[in-house]
C-alpha atoms as a PDB file:
ATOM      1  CA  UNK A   1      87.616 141.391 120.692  1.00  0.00           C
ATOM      2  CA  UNK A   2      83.956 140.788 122.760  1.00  0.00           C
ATOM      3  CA  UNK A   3      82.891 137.895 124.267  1.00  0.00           C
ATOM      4  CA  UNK A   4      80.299 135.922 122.588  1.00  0.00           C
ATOM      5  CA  UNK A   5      78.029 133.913 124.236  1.00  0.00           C
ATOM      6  CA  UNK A   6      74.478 132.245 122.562  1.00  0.00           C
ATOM      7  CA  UNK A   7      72.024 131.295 125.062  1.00  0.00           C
ATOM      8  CA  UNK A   8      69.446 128.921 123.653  1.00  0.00           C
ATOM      9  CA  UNK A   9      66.810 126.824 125.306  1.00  0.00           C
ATOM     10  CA  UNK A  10      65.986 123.059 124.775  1.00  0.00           C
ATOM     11  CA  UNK A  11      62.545 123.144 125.798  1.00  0.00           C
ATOM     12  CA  UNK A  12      61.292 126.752 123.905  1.00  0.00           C
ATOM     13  CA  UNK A  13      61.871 129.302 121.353  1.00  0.00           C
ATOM     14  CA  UNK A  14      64.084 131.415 123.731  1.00  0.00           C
ATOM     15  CA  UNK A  15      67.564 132.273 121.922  1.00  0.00           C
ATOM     16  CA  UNK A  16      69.690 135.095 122.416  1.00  0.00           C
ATOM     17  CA  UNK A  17      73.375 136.311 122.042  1.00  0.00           C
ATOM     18  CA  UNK A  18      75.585 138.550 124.641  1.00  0.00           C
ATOM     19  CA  UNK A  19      78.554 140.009 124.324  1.00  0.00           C
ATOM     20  CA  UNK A  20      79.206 139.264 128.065  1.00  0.00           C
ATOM     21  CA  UNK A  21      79.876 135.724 130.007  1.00  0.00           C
ATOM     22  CA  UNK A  22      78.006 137.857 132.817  1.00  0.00           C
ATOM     23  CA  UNK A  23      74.716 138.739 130.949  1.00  0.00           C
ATOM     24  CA  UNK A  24      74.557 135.530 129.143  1.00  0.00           C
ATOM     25  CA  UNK A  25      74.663 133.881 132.906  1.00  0.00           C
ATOM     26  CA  UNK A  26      71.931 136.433 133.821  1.00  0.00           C
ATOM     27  CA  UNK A  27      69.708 135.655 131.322  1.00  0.00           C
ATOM     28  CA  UNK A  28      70.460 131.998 131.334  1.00  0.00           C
ATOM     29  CA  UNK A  29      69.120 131.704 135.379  1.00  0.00           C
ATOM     30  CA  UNK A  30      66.672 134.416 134.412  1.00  0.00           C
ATOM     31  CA  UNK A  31      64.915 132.153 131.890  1.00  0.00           C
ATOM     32  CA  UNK A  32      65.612 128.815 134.513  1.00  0.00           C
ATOM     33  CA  UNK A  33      64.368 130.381 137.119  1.00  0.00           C
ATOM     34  CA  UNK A  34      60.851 131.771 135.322  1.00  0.00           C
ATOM     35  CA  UNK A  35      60.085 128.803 133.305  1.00  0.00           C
ATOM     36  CA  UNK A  36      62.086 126.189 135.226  1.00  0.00           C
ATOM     37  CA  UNK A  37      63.431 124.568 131.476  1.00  0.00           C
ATOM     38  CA  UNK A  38      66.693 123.798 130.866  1.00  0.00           C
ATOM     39  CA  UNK A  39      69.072 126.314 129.072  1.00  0.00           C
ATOM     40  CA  UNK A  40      72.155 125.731 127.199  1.00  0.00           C
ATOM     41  CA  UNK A  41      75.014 128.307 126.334  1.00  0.00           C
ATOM     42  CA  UNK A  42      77.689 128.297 123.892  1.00  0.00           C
ATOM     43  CA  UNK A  43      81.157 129.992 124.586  1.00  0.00           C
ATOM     44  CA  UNK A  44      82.337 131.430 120.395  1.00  0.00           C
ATOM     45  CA  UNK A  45      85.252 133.219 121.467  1.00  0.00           C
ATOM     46  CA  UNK A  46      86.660 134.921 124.502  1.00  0.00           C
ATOM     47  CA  UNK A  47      89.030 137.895 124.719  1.00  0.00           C
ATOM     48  CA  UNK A  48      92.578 137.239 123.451  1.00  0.00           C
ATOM     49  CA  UNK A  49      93.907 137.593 127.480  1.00  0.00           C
ATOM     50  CA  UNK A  50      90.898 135.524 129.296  1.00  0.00           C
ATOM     51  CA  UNK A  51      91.983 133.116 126.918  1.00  0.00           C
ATOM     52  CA  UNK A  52      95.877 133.280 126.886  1.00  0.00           C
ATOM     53  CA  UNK A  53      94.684 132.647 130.692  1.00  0.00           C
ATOM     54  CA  UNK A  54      92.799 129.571 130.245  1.00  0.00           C
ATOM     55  CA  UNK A  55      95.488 128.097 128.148  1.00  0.00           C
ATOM     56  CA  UNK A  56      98.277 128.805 130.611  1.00  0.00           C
ATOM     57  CA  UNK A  57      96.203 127.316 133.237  1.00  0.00           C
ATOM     58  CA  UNK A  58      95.649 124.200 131.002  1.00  0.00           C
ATOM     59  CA  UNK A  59      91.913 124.513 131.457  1.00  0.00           C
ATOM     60  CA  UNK A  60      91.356 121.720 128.642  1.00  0.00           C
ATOM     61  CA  UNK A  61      92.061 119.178 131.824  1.00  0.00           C
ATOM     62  CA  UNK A  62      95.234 117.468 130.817  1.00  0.00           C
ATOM     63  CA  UNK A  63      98.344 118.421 133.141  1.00  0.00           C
ATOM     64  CA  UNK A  64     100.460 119.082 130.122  1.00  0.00           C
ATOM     65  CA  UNK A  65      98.376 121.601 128.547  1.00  0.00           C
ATOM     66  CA  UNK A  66      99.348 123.938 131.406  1.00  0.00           C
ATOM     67  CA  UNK A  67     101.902 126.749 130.573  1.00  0.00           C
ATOM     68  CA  UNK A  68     104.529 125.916 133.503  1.00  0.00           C
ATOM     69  CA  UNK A  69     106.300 129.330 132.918  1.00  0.00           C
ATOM     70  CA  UNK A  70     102.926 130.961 133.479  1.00  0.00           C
ATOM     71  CA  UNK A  71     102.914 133.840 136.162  1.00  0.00           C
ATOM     72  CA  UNK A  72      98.859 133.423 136.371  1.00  0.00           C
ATOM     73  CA  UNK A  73      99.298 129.829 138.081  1.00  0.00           C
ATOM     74  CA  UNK A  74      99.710 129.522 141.848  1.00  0.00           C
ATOM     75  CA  UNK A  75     103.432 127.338 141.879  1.00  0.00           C
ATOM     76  CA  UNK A  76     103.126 126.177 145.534  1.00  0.00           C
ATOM     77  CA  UNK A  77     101.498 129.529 146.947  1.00  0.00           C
ATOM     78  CA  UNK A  78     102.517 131.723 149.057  1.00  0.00           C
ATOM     79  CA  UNK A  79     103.025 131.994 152.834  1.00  0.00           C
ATOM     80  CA  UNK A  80     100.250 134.934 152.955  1.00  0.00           C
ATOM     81  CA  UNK A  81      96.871 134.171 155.007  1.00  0.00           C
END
């Protein structure tokens, strides 16, 4: 499954849809950056593993949404630096 990202922008006509999180950022300072408005982007759906990720890290915000079992989340670090 692709990413899909719509880029839209409050202040103009300027819409468009990537099938990257990268591209949709480039386009998305791109269009800030030229016309200095302000640009919104919606997230549809990520890859099955970026989010199995996000869910195990319990990126919704609430401590218990975190997979504690995960091996993608740092339990205390390591001793490495």
């Amino acid at each position: 499954m692709t990413t899909d990202v719509e880029v839209r922008c409050a202040d103009c006509a300027y819409a468009a849809t990537f099938d990257s999180l990268r591209a949709a950022r480039t386009a998305l300072d791109d269009h800030e950056r030229e016309t200095g408005h302000s640009v919104e982007w919606n997230i549809g759906r990520l890859s099955g593993g970026v989010e199995r990720a996000g869910a195990d890290a319990g990126v919704c915000g609430r401590e218990d949404c975190a997979n504690p079992d995960s091996p993608l989340l740092d339990h205390g670090g390591s001793d490495d630096a």
